[in-house]
N, C-alpha and C. Protein backbone atom coordinates (compact mmCIF):
# COMPACT_ATOMS: atom_id res chain seq x y z
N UNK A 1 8.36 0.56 -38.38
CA UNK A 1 9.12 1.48 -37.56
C UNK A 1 8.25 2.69 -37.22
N UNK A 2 8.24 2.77 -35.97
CA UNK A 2 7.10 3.89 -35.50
C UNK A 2 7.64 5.81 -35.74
N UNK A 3 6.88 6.51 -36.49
CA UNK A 3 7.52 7.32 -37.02
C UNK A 3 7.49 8.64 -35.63
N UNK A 4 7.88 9.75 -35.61
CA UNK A 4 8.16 10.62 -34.32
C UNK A 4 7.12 10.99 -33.69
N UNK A 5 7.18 11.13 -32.30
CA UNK A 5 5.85 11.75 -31.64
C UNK A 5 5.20 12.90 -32.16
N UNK A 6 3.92 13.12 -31.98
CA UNK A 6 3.20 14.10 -32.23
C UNK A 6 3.51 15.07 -31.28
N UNK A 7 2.94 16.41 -31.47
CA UNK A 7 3.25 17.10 -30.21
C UNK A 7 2.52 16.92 -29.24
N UNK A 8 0.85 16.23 -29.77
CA UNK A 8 -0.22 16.02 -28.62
C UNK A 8 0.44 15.09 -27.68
N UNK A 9 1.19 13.61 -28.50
CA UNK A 9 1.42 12.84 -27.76
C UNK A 9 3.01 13.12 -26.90
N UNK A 10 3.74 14.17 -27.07
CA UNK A 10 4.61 14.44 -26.35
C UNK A 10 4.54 15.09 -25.41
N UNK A 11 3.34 16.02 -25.46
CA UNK A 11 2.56 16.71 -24.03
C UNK A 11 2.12 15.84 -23.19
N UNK A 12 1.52 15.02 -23.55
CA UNK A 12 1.20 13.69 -22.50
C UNK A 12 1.99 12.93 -21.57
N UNK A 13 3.36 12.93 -22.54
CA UNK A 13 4.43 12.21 -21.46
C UNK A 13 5.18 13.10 -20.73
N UNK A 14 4.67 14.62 -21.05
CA UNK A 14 5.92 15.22 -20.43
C UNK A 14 5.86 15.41 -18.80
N UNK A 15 7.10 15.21 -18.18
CA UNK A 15 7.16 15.22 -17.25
C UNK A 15 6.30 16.28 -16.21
N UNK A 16 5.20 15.84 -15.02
CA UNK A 16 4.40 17.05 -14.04
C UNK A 16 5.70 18.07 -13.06
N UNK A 17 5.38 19.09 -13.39
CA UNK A 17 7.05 19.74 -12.56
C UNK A 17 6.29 19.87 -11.27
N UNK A 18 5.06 20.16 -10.80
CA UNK A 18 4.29 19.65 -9.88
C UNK A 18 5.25 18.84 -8.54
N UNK A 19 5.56 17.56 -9.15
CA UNK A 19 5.78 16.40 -8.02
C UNK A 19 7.04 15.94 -8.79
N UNK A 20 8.13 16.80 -8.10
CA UNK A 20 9.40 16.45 -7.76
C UNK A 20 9.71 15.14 -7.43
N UNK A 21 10.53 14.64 -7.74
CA UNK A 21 11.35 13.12 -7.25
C UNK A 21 11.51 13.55 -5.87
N UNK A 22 12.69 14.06 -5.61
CA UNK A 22 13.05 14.12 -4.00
C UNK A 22 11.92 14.31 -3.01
N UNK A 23 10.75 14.87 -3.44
CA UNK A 23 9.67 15.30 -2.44
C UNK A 23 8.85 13.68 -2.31
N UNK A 24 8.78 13.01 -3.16
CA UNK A 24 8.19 11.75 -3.19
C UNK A 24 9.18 10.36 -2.97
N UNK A 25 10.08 10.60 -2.34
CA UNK A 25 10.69 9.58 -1.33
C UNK A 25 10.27 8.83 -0.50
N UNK A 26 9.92 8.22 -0.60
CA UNK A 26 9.05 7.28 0.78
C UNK A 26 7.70 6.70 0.46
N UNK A 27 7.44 7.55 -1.17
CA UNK A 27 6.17 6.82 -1.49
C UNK A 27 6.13 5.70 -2.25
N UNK A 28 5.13 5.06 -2.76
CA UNK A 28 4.95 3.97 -3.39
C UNK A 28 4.62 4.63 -4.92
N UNK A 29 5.30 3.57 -6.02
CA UNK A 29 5.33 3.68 -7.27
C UNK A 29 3.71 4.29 -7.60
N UNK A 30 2.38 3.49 -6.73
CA UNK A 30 1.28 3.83 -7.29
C UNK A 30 0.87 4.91 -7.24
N UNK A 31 1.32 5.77 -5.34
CA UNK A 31 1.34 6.88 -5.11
C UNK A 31 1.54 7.74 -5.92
N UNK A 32 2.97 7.74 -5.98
CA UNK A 32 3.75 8.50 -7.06
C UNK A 32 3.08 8.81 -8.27
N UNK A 33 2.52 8.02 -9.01
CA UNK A 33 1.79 7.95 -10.21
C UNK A 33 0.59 8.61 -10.16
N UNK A 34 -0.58 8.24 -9.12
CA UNK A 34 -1.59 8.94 -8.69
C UNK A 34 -1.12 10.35 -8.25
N UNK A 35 -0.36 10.55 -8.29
CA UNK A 35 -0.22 12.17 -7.62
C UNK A 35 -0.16 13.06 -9.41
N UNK A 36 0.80 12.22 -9.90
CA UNK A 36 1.17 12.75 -11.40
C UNK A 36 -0.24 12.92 -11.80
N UNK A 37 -0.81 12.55 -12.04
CA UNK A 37 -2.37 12.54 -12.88
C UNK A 37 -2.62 13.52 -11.97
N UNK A 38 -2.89 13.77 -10.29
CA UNK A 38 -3.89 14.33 -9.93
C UNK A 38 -3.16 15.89 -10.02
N UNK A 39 -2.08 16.35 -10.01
CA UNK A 39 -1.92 17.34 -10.23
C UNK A 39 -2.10 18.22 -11.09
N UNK A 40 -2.47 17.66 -12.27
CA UNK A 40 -2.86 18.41 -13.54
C UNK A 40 -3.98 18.79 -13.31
N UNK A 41 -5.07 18.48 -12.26
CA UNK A 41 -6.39 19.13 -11.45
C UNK A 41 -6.51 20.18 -10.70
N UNK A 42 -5.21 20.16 -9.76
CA UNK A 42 -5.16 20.76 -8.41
C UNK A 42 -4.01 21.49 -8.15
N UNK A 43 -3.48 21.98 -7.57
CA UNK A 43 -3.02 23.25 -7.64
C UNK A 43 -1.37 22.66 -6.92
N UNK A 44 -0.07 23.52 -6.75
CA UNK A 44 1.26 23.06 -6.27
C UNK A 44 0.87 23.12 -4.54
N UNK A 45 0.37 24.18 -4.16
CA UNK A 45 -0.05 24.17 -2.87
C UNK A 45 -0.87 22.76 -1.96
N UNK A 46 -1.56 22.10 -3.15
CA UNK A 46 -2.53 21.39 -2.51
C UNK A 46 -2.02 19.72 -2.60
N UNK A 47 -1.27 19.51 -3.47
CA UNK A 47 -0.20 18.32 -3.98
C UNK A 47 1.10 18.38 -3.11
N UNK A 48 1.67 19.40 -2.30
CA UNK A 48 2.53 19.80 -1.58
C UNK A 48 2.22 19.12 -0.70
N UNK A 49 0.90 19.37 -0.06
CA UNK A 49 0.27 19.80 1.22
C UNK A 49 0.41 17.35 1.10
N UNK A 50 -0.13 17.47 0.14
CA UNK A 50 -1.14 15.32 0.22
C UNK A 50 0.59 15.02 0.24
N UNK A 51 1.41 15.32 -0.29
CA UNK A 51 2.50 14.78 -0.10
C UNK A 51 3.35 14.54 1.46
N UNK A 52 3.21 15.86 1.94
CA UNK A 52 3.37 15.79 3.47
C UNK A 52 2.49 15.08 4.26
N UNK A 53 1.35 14.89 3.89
CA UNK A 53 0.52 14.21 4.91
C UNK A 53 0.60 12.62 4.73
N UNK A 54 1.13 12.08 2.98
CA UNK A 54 1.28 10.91 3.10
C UNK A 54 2.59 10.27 3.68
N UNK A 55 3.63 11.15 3.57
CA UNK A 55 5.05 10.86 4.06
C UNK A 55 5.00 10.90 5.26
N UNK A 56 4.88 12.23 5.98
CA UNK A 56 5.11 12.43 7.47
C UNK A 56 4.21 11.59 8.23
N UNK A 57 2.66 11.60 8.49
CA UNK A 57 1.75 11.20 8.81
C UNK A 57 1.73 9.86 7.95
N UNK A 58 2.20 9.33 7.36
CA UNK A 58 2.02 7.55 7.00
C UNK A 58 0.17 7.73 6.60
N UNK A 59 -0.45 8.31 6.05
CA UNK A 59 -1.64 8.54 5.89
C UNK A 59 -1.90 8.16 4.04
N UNK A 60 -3.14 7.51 4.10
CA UNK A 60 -3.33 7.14 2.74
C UNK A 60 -3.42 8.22 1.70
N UNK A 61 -3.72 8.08 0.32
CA UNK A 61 -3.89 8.97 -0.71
C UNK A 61 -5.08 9.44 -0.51
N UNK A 62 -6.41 8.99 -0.49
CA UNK A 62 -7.40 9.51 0.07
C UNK A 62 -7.70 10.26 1.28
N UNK A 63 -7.25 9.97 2.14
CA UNK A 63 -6.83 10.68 3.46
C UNK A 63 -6.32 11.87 2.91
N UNK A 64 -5.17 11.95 2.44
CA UNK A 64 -4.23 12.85 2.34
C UNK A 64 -5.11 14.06 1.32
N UNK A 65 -6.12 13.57 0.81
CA UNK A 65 -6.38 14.44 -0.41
C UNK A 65 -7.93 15.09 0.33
N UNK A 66 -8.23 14.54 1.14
CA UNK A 66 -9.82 15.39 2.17
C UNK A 66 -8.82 16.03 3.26
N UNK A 67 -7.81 15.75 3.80
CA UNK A 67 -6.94 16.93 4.99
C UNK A 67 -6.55 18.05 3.88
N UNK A 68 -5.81 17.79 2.65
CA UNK A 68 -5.58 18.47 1.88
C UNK A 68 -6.48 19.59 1.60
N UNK A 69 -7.62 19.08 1.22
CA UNK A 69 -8.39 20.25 0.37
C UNK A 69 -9.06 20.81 1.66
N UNK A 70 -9.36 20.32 3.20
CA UNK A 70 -9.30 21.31 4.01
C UNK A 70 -8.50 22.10 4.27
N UNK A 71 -7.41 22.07 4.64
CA UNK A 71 -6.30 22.88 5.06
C UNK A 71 -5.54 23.92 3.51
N UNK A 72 -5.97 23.52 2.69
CA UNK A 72 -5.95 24.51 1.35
C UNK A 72 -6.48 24.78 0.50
N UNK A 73 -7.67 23.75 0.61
CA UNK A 73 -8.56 24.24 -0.92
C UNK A 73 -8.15 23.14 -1.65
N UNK A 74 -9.12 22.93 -2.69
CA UNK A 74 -8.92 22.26 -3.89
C UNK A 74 -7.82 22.66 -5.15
N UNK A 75 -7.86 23.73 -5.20
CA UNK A 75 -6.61 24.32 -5.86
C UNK A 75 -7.36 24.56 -7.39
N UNK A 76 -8.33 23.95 -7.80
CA UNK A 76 -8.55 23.41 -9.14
C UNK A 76 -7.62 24.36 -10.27
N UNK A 77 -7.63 23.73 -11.09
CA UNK A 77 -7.51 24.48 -12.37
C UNK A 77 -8.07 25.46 -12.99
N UNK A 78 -7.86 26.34 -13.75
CA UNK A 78 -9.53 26.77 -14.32
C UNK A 78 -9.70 25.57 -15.87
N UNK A 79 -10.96 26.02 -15.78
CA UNK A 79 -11.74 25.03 -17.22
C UNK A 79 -10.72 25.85 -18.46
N UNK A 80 -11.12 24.80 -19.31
CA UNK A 80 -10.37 25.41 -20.51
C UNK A 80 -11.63 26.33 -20.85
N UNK A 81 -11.53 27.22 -22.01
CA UNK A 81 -12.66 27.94 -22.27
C UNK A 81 -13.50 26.77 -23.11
N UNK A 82 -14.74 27.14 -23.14
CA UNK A 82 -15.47 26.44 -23.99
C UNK A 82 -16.64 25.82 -22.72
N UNK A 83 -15.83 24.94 -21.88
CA UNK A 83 -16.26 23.88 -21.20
C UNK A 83 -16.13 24.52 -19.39
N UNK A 84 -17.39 25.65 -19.66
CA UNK A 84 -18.11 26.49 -18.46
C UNK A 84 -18.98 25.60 -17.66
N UNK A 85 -18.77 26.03 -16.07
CA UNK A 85 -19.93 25.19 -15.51
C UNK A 85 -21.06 26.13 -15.49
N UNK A 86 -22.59 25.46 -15.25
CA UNK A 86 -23.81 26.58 -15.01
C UNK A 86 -23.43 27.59 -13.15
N UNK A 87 -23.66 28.53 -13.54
CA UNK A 87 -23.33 29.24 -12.14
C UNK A 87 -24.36 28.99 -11.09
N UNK A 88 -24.30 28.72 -9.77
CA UNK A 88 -24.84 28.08 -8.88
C UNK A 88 -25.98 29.12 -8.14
N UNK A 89 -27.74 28.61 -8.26
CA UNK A 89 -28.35 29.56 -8.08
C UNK A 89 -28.72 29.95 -6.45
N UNK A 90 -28.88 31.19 -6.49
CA UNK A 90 -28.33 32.13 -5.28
C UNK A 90 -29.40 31.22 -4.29
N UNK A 91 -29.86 31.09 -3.02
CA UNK A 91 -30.51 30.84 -2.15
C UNK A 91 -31.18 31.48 -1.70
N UNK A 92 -33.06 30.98 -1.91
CA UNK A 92 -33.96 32.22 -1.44
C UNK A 92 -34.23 32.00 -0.25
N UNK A 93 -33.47 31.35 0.85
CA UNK A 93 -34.33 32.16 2.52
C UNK A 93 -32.97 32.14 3.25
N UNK A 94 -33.19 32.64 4.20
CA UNK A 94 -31.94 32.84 5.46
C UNK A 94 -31.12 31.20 5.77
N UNK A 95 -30.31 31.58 6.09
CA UNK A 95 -29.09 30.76 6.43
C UNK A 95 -29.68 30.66 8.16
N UNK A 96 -29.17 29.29 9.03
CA UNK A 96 -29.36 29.53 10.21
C UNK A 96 -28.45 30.78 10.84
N UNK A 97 -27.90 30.94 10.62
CA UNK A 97 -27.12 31.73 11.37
C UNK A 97 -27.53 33.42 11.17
N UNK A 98 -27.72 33.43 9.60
CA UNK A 98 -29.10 34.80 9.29
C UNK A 98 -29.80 35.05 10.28
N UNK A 99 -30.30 33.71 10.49
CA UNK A 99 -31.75 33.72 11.15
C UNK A 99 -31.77 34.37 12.79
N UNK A 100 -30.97 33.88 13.12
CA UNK A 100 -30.64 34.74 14.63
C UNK A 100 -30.07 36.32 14.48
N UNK A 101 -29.80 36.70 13.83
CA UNK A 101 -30.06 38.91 13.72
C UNK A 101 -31.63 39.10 13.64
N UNK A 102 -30.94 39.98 13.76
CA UNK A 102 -32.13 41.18 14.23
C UNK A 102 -32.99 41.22 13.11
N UNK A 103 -34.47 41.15 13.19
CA UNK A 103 -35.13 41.57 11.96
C UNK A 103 -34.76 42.43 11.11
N UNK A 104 -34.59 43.29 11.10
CA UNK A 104 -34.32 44.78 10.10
C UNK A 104 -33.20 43.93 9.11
N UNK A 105 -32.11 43.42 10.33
CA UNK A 105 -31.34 42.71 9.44
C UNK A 105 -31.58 41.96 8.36
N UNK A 106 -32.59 40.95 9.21
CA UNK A 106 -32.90 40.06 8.16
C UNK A 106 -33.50 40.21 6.74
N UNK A 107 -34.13 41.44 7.25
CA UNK A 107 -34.89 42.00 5.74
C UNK A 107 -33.85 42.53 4.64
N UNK A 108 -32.85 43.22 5.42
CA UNK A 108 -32.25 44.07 4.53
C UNK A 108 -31.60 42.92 3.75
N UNK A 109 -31.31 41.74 4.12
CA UNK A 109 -30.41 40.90 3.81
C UNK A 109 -31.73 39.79 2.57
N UNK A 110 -32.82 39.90 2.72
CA UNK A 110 -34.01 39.20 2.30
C UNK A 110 -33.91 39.99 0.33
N UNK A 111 -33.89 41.57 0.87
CA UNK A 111 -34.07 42.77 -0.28
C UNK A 111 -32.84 42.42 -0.91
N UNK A 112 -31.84 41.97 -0.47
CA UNK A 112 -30.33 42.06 -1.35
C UNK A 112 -30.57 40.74 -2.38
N UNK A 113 -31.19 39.81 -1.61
CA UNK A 113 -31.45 38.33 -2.56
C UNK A 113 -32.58 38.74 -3.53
């Protein structure tokens, strides 16, 4: 006889408040499921957003999740502590678009890097 859940393992099943039943009408069981997992990544705004695009627009999960993170961002989570990414190193020459100002500009903008 299997004795009571743990609390780890009762966090696991507990329901994503994320992705509502009524908002996921029209989708498919796998959908549905794939959204549950992916929301614990991404943000209510951005799971909102793949939900409308798969319902209204008849558009796949993949689809729905590159219109998504254009039109809002990825949403991410933050990291738990511990598990930091390395910070991304700055870029030493002009951008094209740098590149067309004015010299002075460009320097002043050269001295800031």
């Amino acid at each position: 006889m299997p004795g009571p859940k743990s609390q780890a393992d009762s966090r696991r099943s507990m329901y994503n408040p994320h992705v509502p039943a009524h908002k996921t009408k029209g989708l498919t069981d796998r959908q549905k499921k794939m959204l549950d997992e992916h929301a614990k990544h991404h943000s209510k705004k951005h799971i909102d957003k793949m939900i409308f695009v798969m319902t209204k627009e008849g558009k796949s999960f993949s689809a729905a999740h590159k219109i998504a993170t254009e039109k809002v961002g990825n949403g991410k989570r933050k990291m738990e502590s511990g598990t930091s990414k390395k910070p991304m190193a700055k870029s030493k020459g002009l951008t094209e678009k740098q590149k067309k100002l004015p010299k002075k500009l460009q320097e002043a903008i050269m001295k800031k890097k």
